[in-house]
Protein backbone atom coordinates (compact mmCIF):
# COMPACT_ATOMS: atom_id res chain seq x y z
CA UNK A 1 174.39 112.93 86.69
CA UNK A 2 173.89 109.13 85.85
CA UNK A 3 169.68 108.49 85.35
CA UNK A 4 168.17 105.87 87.19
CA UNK A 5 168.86 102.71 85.22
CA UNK A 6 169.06 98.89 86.08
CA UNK A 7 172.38 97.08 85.60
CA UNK A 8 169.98 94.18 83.00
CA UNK A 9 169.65 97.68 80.79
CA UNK A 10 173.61 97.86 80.11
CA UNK A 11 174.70 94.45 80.97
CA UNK A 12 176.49 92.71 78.06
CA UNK A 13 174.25 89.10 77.83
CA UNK A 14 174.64 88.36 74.06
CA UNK A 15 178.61 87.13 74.89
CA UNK A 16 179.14 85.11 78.31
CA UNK A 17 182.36 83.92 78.64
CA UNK A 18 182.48 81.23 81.52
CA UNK A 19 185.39 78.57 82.00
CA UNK A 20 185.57 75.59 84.39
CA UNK A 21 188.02 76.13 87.43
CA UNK A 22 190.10 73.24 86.06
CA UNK A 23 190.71 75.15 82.61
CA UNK A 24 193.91 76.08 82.32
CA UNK A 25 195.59 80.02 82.29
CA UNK A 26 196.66 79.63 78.75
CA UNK A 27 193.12 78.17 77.70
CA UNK A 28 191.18 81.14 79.63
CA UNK A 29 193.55 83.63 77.68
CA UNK A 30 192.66 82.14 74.26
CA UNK A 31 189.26 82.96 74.62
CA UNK A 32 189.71 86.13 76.04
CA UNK A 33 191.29 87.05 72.71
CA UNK A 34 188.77 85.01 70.65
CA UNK A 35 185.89 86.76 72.54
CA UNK A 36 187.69 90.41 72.78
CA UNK A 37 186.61 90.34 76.54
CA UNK A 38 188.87 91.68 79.38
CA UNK A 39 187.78 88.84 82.08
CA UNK A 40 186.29 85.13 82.26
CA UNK A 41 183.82 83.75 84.84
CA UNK A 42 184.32 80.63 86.67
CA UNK A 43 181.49 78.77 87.16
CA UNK A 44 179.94 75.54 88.12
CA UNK A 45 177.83 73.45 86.36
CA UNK A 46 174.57 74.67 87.73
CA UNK A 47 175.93 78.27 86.82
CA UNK A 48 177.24 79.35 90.42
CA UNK A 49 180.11 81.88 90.34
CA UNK A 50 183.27 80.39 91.86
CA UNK A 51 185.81 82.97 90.63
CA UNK A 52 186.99 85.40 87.67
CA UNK A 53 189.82 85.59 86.07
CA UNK A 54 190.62 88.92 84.32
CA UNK A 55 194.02 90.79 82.13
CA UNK A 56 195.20 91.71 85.28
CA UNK A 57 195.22 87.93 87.08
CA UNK A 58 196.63 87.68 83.66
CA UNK A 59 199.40 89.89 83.83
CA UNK A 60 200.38 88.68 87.56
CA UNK A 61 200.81 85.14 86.66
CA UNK A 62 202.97 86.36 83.30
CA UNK A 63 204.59 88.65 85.56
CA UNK A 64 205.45 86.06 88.62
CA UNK A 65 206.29 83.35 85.65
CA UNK A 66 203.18 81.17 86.37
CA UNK A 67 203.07 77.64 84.47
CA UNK A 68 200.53 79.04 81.72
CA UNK A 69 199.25 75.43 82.34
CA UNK A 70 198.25 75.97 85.80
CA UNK A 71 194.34 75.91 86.05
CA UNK A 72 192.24 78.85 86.79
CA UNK A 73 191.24 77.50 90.51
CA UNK A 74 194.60 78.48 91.37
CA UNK A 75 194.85 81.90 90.28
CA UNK A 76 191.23 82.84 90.06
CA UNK A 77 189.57 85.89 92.09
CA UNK A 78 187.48 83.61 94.42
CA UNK A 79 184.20 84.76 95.34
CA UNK A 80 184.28 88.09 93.19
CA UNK A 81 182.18 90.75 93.94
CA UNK A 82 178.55 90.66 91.71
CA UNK A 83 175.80 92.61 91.45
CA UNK A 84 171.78 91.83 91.03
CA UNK A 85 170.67 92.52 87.29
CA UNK A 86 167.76 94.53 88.75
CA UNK A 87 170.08 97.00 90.90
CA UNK A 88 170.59 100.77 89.61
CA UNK A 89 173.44 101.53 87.44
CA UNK A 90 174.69 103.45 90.25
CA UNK A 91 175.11 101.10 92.97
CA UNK A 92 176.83 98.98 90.07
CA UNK A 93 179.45 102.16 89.90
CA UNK A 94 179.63 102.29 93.67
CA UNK A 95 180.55 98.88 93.69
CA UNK A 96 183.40 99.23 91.02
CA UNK A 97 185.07 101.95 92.55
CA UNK A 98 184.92 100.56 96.25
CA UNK A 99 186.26 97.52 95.29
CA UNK A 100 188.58 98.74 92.51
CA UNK A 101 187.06 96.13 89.63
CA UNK A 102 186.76 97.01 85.82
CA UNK A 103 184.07 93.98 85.39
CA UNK A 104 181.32 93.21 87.09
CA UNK A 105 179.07 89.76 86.76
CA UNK A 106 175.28 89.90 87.06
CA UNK A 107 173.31 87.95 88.65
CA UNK A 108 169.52 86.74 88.87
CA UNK A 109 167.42 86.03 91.64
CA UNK A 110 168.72 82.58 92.04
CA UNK A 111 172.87 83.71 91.88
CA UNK A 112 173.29 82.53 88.51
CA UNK A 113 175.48 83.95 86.17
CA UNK A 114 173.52 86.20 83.51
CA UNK A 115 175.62 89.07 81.91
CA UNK A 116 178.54 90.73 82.94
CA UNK A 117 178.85 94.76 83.14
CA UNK A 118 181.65 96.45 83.00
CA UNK A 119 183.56 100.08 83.14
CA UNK A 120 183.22 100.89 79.36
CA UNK A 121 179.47 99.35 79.34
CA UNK A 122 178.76 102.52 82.14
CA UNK A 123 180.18 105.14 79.89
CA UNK A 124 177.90 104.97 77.18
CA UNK A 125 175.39 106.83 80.00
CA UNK A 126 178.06 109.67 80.26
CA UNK A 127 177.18 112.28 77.46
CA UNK A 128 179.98 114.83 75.68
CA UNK A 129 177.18 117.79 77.58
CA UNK A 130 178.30 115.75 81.18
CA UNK A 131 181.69 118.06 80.05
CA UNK A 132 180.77 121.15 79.01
């Protein structure tokens, strides 16, 4: 069973990989690779979350042969689901399996953008004894 720990223990904070909603797919992908992250967070400039954009959004527009120019505002997850950095770990989980999201953004009191958690963050509190 997962122990009682908040999301600001496991969030990643050192990389945060944010994009303007005018950049454009092909820009967002870019750093993706450069950053070796599996989603970017639109914000504005006083931090506010207006969308992400993740591999799958990335995959759909390849798929439905989206202009690679066409800016993230247009293809972005608008309004994603976030969670509190002082929430438990397992209302973080809860909320990545109801709404059926690999990343997560964090958020601080005032709704700002502050770390991003995602799937393979929460594993490193599931031990090879959670098995046996």
């Amino acid at each position: 069973m997962v122990t009682r720990h908040l999301v600001k223990d496991f969030m990643r904070h050192d990389i945060l990989v944010t994009a303007h909603p005018k950049t454009s797919i092909n820009e967002a992908a870019r750093k993706m690779a450069q950053f070796n992250v599996g989603s970017i967070v639109i914000v504005d400039e006083n931090n506010k979350i207006l969308g992400i954009f993740t591999e799958r959004d990335l995959v759909k527009a390849v798929a439905n042969s989206i202009n690679l120019n066409t800016e993230l505002e247009k293809v972005m997850t608008k309004n994603p689901v976030r969670i509190s950095y002082d929430e438990y770990i397992e209302k973080a989980l809860l909320v990545m399996r109801e709404n059926n999201v690999r990343h997560l953004p964090v958020v601080n009191k005032e709704d700002k953008f502050v770390g991003m958690i995602s799937l393979r963050d929460l594993t490193k509190l599931i031990s090879v004894e959670d098995f046996e």
